[in-house]
Every structure is written in C-alpha cells, then in structure tokens.
N, C-alpha and C. Protein backbone atom coordinates (compact mmCIF):
# COMPACT_ATOMS: atom_id res chain seq x y z
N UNK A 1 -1.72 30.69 -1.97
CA UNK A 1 -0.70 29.67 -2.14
C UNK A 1 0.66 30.28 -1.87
N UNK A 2 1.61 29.38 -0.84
CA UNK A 2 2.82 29.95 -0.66
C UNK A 2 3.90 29.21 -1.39
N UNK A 3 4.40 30.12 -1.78
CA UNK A 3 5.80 29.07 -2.93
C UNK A 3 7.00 28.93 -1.64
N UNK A 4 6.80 29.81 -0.79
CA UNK A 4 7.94 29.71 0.58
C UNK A 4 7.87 28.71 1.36
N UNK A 5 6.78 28.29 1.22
CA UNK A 5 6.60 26.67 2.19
C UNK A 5 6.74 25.90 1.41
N UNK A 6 6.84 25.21 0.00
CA UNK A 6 7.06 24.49 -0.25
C UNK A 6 8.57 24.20 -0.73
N UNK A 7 9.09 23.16 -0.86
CA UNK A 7 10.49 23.12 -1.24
C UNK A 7 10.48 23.28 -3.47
N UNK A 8 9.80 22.37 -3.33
CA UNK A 8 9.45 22.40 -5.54
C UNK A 8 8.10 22.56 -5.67
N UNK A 9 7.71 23.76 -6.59
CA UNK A 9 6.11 23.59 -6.61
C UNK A 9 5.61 22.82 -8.19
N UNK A 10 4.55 21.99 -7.33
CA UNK A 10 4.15 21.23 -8.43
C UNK A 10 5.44 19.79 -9.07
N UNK A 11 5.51 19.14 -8.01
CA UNK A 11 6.57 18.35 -8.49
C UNK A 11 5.39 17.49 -9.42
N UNK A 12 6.43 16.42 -10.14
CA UNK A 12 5.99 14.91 -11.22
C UNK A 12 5.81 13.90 -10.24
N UNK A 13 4.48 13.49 -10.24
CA UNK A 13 4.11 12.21 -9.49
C UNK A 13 4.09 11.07 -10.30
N UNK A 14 4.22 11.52 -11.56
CA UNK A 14 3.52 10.29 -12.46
C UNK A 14 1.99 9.82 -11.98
N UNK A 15 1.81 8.41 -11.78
CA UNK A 15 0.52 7.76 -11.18
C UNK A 15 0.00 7.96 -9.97
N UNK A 16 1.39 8.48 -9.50
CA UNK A 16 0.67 8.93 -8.08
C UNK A 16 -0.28 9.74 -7.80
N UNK A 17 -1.19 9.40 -7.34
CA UNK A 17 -2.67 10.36 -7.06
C UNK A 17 -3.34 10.39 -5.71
N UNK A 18 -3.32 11.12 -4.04
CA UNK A 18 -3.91 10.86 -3.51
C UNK A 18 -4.73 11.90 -3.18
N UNK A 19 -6.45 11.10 -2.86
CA UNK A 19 -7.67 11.67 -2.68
C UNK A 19 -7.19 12.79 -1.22
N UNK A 20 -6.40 12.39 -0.18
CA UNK A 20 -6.03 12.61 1.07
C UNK A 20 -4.63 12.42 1.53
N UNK A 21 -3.75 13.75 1.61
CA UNK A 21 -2.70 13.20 2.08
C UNK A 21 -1.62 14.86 1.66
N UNK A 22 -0.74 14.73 2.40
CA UNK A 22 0.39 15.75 2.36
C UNK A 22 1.83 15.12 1.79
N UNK A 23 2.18 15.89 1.01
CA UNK A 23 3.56 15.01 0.59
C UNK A 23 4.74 15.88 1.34
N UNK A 24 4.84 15.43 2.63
CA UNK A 24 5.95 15.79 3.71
C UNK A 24 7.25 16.22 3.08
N UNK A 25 7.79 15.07 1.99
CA UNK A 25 9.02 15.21 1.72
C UNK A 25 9.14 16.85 1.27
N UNK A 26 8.12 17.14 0.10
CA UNK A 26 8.41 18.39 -0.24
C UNK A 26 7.81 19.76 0.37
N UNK A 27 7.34 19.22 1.52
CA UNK A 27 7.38 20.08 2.60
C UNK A 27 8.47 20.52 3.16
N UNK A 28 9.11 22.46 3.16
CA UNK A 28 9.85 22.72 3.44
C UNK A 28 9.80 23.19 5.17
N UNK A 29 8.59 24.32 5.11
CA UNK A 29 8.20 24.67 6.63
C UNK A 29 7.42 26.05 6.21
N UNK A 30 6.72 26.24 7.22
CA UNK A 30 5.86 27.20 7.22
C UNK A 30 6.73 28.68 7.00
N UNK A 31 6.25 29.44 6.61
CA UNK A 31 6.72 30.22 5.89
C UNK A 31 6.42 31.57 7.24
N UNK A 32 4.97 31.52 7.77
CA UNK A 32 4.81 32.64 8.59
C UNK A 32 5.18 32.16 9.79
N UNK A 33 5.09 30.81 10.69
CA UNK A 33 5.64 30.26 11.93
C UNK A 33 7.15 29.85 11.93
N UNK A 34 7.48 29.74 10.67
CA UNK A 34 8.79 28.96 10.65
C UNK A 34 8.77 27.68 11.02
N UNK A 35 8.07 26.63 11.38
CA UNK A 35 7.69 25.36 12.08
C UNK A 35 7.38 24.60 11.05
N UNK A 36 8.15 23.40 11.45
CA UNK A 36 7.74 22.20 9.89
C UNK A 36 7.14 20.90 11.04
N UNK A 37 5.71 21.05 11.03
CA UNK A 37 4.78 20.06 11.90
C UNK A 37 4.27 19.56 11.05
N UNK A 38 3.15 17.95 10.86
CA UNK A 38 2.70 17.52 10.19
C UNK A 38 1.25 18.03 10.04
N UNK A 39 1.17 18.18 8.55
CA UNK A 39 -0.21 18.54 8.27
C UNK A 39 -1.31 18.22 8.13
N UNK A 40 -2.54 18.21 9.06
CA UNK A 40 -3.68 17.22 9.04
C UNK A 40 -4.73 17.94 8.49
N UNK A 41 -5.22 17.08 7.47
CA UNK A 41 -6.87 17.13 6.82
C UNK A 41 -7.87 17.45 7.28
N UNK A 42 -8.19 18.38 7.14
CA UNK A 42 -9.41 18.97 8.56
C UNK A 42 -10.89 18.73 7.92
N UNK A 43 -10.88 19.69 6.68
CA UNK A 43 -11.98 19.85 5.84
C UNK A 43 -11.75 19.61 4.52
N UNK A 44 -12.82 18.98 3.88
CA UNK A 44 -12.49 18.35 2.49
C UNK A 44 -13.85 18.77 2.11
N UNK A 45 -13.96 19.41 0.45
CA UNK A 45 -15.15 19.74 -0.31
C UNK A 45 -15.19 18.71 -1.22
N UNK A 46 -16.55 18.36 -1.42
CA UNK A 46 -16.52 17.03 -1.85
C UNK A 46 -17.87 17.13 -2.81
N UNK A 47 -17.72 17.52 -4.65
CA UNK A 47 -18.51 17.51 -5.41
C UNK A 47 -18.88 16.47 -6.30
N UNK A 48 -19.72 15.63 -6.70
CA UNK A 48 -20.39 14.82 -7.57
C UNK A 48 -20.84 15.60 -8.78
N UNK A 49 -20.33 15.32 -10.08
CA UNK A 49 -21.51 15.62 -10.90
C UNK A 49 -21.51 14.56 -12.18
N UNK A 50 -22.93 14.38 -12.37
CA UNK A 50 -23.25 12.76 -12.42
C UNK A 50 -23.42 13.57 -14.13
N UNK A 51 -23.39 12.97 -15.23
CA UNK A 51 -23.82 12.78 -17.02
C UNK A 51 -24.37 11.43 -17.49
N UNK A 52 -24.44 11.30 -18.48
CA UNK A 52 -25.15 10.22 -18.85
C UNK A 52 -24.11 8.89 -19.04
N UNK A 53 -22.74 9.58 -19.23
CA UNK A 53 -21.44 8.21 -19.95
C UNK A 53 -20.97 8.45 -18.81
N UNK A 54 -20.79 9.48 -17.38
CA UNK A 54 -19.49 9.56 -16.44
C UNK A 54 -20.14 9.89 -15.69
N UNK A 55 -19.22 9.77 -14.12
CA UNK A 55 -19.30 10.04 -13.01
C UNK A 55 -18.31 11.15 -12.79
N UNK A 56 -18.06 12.00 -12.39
CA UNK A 56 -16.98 13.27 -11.67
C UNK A 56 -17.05 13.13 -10.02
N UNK A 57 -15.88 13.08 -9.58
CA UNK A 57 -16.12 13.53 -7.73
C UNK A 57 -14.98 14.24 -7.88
N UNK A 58 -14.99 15.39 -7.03
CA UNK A 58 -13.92 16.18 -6.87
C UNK A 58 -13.95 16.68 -5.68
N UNK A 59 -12.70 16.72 -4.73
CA UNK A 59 -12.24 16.85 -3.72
C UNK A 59 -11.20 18.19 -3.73
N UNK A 60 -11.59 18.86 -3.01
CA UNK A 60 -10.55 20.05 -2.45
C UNK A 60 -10.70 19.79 -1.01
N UNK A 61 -9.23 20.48 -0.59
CA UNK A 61 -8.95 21.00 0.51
C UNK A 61 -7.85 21.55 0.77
N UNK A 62 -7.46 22.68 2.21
CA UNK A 62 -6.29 23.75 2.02
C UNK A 62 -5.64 23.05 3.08
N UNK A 63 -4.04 22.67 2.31
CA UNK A 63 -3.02 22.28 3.15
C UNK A 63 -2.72 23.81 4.26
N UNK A 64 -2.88 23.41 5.23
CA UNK A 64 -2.60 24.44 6.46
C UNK A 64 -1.78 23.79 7.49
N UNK A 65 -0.89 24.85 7.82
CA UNK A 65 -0.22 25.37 9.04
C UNK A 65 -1.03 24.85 10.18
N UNK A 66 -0.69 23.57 11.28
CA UNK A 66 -1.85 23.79 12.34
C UNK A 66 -1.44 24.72 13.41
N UNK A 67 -0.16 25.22 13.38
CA UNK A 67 0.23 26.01 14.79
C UNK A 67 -0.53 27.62 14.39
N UNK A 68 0.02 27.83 13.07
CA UNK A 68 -0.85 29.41 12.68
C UNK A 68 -1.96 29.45 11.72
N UNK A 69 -2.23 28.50 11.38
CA UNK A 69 -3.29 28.86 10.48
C UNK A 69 -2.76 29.19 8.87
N UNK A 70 -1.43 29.54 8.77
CA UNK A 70 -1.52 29.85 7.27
C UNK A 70 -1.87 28.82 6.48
N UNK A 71 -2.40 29.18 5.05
CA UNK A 71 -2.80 28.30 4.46
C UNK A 71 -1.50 28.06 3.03
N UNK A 72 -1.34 27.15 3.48
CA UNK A 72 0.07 26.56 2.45
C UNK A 72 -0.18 26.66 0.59
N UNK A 73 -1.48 25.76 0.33
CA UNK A 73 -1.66 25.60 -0.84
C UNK A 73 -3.28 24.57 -0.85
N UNK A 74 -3.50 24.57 -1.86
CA UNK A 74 -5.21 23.76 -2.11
C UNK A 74 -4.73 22.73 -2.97
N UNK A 75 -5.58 21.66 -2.25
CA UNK A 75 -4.98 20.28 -2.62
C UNK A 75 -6.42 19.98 -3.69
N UNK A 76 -5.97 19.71 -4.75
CA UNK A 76 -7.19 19.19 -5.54
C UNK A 76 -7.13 17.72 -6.54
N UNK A 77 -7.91 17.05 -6.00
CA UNK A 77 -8.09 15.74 -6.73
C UNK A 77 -9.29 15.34 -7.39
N UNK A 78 -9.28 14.60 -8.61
CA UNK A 78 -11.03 14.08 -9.27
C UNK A 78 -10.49 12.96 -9.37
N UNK A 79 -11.97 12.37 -9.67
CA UNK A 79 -11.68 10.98 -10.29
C UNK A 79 -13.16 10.60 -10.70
N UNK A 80 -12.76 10.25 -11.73
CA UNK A 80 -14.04 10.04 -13.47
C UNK A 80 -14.01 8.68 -13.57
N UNK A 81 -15.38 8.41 -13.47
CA UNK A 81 -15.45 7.03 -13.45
C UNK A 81 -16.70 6.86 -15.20
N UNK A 82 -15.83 6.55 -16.23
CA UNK A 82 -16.01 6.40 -17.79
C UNK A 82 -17.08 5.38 -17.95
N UNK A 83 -18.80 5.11 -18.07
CA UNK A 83 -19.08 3.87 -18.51
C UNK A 83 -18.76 3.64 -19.68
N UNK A 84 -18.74 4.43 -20.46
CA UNK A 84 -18.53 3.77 -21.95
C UNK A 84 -16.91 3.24 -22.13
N UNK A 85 -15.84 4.05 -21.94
CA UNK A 85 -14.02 3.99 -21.97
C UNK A 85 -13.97 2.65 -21.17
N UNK A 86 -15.01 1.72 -20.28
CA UNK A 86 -14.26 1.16 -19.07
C UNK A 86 -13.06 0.96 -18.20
N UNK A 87 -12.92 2.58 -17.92
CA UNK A 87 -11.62 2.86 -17.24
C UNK A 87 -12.16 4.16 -16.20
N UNK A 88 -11.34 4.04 -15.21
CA UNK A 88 -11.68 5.09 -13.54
C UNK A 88 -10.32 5.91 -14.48
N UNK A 89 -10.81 7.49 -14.12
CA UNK A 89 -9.02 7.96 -14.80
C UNK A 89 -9.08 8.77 -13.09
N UNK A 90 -7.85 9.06 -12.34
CA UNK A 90 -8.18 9.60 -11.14
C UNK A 90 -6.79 11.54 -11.64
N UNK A 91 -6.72 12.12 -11.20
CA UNK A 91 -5.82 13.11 -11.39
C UNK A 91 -5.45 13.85 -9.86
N UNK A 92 -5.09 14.53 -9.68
CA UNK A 92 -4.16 15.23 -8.63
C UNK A 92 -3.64 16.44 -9.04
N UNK A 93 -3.77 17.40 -8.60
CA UNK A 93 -2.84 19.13 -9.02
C UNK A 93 -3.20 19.53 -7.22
N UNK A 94 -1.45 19.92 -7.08
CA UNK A 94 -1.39 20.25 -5.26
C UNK A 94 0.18 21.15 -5.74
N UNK A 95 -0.27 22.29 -5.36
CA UNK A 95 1.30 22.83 -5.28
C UNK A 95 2.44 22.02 -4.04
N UNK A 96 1.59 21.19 -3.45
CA UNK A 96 2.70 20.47 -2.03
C UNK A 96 2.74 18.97 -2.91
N UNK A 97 1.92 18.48 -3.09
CA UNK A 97 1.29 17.16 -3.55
C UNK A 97 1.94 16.88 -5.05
N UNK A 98 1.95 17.51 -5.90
CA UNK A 98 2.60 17.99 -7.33
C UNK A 98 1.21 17.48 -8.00
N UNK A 99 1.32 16.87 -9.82
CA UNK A 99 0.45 16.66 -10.38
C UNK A 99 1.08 15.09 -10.49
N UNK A 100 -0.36 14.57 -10.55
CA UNK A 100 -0.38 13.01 -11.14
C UNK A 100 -1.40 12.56 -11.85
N UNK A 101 -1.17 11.58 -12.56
CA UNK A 101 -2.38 10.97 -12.93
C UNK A 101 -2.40 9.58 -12.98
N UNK A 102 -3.19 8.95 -13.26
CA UNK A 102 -3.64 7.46 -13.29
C UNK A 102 -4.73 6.97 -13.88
N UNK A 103 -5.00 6.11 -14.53
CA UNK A 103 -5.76 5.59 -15.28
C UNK A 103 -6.00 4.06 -15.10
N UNK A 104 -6.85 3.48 -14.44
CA UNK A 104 -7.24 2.16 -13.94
C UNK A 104 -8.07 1.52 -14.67
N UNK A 105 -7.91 0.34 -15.63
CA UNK A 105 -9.55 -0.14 -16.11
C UNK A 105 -9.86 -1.07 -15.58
N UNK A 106 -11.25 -1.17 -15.79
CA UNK A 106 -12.47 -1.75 -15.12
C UNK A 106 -12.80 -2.67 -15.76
N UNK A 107 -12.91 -3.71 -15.14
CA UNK A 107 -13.39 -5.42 -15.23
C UNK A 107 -14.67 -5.19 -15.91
N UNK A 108 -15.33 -5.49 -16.90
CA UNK A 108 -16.77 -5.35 -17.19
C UNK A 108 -17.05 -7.04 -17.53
N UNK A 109 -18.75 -7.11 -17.48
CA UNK A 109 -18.73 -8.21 -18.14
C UNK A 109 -18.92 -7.99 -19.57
N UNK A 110 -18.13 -9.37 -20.39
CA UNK A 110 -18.32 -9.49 -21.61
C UNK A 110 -19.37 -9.18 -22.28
N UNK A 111 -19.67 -8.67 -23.14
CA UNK A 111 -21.18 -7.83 -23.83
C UNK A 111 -20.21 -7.94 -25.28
N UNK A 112 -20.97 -8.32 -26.58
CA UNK A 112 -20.55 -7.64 -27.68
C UNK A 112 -20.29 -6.57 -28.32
N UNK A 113 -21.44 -5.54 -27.81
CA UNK A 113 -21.18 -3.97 -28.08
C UNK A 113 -20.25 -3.72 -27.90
N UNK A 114 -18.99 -4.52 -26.63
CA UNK A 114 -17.93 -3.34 -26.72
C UNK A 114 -16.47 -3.99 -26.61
N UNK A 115 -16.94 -4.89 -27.25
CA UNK A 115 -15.50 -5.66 -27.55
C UNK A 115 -15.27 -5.80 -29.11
N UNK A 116 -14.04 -5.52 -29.18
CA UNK A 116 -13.68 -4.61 -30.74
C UNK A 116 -12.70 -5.78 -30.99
N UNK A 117 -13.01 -6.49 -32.05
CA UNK A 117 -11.62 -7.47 -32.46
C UNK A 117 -11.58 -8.86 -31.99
N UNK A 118 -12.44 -9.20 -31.30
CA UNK A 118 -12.83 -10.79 -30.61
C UNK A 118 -13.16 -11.35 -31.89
N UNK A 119 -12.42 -12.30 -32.06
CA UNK A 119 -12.76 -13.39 -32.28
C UNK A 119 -13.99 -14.58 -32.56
N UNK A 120 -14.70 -14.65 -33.32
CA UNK A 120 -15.87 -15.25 -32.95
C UNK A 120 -15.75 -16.54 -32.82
N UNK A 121 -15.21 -17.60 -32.95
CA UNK A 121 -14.53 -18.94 -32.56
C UNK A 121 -13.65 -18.97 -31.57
N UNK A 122 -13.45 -17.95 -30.83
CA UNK A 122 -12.40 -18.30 -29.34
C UNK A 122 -13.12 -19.29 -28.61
N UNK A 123 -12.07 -19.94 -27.95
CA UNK A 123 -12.47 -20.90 -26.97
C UNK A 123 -12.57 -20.50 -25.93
N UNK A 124 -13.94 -20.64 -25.12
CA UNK A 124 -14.05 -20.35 -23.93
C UNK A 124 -13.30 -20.77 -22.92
N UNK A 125 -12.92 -20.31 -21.98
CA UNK A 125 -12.63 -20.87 -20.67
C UNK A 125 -12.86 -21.34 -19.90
N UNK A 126 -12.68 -22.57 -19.09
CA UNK A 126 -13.54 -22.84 -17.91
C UNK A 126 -12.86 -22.13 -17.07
N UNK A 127 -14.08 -22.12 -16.14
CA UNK A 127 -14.44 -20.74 -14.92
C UNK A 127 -13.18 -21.75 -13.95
N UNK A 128 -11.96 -21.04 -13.21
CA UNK A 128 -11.39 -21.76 -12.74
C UNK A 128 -12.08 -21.85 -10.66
N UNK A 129 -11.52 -22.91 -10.29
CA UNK A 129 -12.85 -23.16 -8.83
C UNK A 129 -12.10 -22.89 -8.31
N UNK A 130 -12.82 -22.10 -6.97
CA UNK A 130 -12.37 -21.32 -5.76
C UNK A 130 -11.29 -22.29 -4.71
N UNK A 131 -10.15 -21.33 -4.88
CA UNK A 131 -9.38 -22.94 -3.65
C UNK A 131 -10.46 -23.53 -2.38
N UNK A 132 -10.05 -24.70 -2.35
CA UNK A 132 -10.96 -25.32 -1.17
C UNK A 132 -10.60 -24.61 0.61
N UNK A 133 -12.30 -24.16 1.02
CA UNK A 133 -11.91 -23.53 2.24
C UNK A 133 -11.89 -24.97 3.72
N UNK A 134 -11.24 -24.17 4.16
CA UNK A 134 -10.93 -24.87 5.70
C UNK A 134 -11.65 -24.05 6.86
N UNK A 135 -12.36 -25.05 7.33
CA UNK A 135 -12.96 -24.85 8.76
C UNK A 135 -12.27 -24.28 10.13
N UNK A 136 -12.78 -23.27 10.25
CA UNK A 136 -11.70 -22.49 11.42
C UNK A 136 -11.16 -23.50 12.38
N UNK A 137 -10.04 -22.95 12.83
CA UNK A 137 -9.32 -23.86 13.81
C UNK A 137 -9.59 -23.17 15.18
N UNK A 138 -9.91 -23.70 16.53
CA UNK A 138 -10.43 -23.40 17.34
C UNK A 138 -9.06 -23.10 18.10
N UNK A 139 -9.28 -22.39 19.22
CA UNK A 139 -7.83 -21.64 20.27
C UNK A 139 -7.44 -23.09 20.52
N UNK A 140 -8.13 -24.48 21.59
CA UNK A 140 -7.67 -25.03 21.92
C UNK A 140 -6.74 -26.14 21.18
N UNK A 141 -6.95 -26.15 19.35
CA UNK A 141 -6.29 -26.61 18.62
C UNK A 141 -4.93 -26.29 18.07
N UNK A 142 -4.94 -24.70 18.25
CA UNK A 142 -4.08 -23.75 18.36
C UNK A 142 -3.22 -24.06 19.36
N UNK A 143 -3.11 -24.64 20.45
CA UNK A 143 -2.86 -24.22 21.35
C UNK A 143 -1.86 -25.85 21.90
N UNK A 144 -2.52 -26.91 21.09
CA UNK A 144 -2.03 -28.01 21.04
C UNK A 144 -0.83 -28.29 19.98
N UNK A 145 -1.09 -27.76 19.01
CA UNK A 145 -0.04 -27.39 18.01
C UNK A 145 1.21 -26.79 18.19
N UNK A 146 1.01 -25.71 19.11
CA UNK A 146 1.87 -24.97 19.37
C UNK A 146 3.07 -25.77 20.36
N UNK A 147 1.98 -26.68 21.51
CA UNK A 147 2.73 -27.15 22.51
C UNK A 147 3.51 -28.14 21.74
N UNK A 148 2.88 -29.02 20.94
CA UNK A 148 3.71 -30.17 20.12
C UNK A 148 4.85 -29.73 19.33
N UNK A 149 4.73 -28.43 18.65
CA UNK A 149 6.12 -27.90 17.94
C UNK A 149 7.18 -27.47 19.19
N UNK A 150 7.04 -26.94 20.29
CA UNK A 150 7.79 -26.47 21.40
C UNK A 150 8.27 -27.89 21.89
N UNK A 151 7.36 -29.10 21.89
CA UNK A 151 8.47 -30.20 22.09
C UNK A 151 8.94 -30.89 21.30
N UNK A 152 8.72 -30.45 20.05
CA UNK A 152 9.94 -31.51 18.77
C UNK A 152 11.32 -30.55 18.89
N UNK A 153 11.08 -28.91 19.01
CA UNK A 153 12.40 -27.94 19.29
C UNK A 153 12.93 -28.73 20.33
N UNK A 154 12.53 -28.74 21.11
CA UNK A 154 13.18 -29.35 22.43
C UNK A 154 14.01 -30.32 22.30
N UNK A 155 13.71 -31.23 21.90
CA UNK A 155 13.65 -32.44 21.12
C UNK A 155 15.09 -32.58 20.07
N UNK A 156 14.83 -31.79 19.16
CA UNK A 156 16.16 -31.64 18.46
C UNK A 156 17.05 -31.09 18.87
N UNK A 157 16.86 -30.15 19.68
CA UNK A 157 17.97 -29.53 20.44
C UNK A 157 18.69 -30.53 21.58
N UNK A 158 18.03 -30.56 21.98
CA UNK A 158 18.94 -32.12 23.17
C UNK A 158 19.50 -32.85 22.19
N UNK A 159 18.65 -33.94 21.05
CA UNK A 159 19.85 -34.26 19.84
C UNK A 159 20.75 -34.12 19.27
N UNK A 160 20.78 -32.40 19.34
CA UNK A 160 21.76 -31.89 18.59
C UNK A 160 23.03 -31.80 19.79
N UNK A 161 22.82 -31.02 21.19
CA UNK A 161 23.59 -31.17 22.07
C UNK A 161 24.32 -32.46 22.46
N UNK A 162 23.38 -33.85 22.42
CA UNK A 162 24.14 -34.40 22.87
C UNK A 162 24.91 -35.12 21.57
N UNK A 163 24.86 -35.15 20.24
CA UNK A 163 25.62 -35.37 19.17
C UNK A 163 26.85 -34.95 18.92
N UNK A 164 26.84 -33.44 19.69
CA UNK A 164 27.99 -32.75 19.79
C UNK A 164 29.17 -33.00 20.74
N UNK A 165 28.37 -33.59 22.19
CA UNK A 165 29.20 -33.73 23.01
C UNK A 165 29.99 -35.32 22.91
N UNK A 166 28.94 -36.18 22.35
CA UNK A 166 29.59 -37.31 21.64
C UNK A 166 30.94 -37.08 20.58
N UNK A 167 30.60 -36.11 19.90
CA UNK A 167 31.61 -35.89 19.00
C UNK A 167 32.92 -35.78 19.18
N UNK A 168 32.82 -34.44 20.42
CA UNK A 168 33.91 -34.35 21.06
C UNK A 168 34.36 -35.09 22.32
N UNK A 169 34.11 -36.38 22.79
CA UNK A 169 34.37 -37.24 23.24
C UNK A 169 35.08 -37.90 22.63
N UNK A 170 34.70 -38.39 21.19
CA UNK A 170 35.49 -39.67 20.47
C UNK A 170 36.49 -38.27 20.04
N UNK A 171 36.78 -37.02 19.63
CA UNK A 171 38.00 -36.18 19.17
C UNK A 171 38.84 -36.25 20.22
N UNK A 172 38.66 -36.68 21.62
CA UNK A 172 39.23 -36.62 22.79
C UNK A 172 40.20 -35.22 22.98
N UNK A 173 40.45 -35.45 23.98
CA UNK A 173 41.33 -34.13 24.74
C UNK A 173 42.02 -33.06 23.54
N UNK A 174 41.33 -31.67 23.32
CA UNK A 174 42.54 -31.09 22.83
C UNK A 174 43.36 -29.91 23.18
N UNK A 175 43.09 -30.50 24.74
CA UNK A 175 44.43 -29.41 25.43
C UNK A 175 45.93 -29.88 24.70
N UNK A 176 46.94 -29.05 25.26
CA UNK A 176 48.19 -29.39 24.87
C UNK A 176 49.04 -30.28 25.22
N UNK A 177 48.20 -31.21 26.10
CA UNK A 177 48.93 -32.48 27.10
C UNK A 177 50.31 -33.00 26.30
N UNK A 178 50.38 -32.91 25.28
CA UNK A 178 51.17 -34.00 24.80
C UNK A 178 52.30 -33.59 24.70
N UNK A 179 52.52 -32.36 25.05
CA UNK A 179 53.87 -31.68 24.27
C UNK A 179 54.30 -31.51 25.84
N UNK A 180 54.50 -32.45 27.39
CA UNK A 180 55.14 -32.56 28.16
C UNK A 180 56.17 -32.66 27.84
C-alpha cells in the first residue's frame, strides 16, 4: 500500500460503499510513474461463506497503476446478508476508497415470530391495485401524433404572428413622421 498515491488515506464515506470502483477524487497520482490515469478493475477475489443466520461475500481487489503496474492499495468490500436482523449490512475499507458502511433492511413477509410490539387488533390494509396498464403504442401511431402536434405548433404560431402584425397595424406608424 502506497500512502504517496493517495491524496487522504482512508477518508469517511459514511454509507457510501462500493463493491467496484476507484474514488478518483482522492486519487493523487502514481507514485512510481508519476501519471494520474484512470484505474480499471481487472481482478476481483470473490469469497462466500454461508452459516446458518448469514450470508458473507467478500470482495478484494488491488487498485493498480495501468501504465506500471504499481499496486496503489487493496480495495476490500463485504456484505452480510442477516436472516434473522432482516437487514443486508454492506462495509468498505480501501486506503483510495476510504471506509463506509451501510445498513439496508429487508422487506420480509409478516410472520409473528418476528414482529415485536404489533398490535393484535390492527387494521389490516387493503392490498393497494397495480396502476392500470396500457397497450403498446405502435411506430405508426407514434408517428401520427407527432405529425398532429407539428401542425397545432404551426398553427399557433401563424396565430400568434399574425395577431401581432394586426396589433401593430391598429398602433399605426411609429416612425417620427410627425415632428415635420
């Protein structure tokens, strides 16, 4: 890991977390080329390990130099997917990338086991209905539409032109004629 290529190591992302990606801004420049080029994702290690309540995936890979090869820093991300918590928590640690974390929860369906504090007389909801779909519109309908709006523009525009030139007809002349 080079602290010379980066501008801050380990900046605050807060929520920010990505599986893939270089954070340019705090990219200063290569330290052995001197060259600040963009850095592309070549190879990514990519581990699963499965328990009985969670999921783990974890992702590495080495931010590199593509003109020389140095290797900048190792980008490392997980993300835990909780059955019991119903929440994805994802994290991030990148000396280029900084640290983040995030915590997303997950839609489950309603089950009693794991709803804490409900109510047993709430009123259900009705299920609200899908907006009503519309039948594709074909090119040549497209295409009629289009022509009919191009002649109402038309249309108002000549209205509008010749409203104007009426206008200034009845304002009559306002050269300076009068001051002969």
């Amino acid at each position: 890991m080079c602290k010379k290529c980066v501008k801050a190591e380990y900046p605050k992302r807060g929520a920010q977390t990505y599986e893939v990606s270089a954070y340019m801004a705090n990219y200063f420049k290569c330290a052995s080329c001197e060259k600040r080029v963009p850095l592309p994702i070549l190879k990514r290690d990519i581990h699963i390990h499965t328990t009985k309540d969670n999921e783990d995936e974890e992702i590495t890979f080495k931010h590199k130099c593509p003109s020389c090869n140095h290797v900048i820093c190792e980008h490392f991300f997980s993300s835990t997917y909780y059955d019991d918590k119903h929440v994805d928590t994802y994290l991030m640690e990148c000396m280029l990338c900084g640290r983040g974390r995030k915590e997303v929860p997950r839609c489950v369906e309603e089950s009693s086991d794991w709803i804490e504090g409900a109510s047993i007389g709430a009123k259900e909801e009705e299920p609200k209905k899908p907006p009503p779909t519309r039948a594709p519109i074909g090119i040549d309908a497209m295409n009629s539409t289009a022509a009919s709006m191009g002649a109402a523009l038309r249309s108002a525009a000549m209205h509008q032109s010749a409203t104007r030139r009426k206008a200034e007809a009845e304002a009559g002349d306002s050269s300076d004629s009068d001051w002969e």
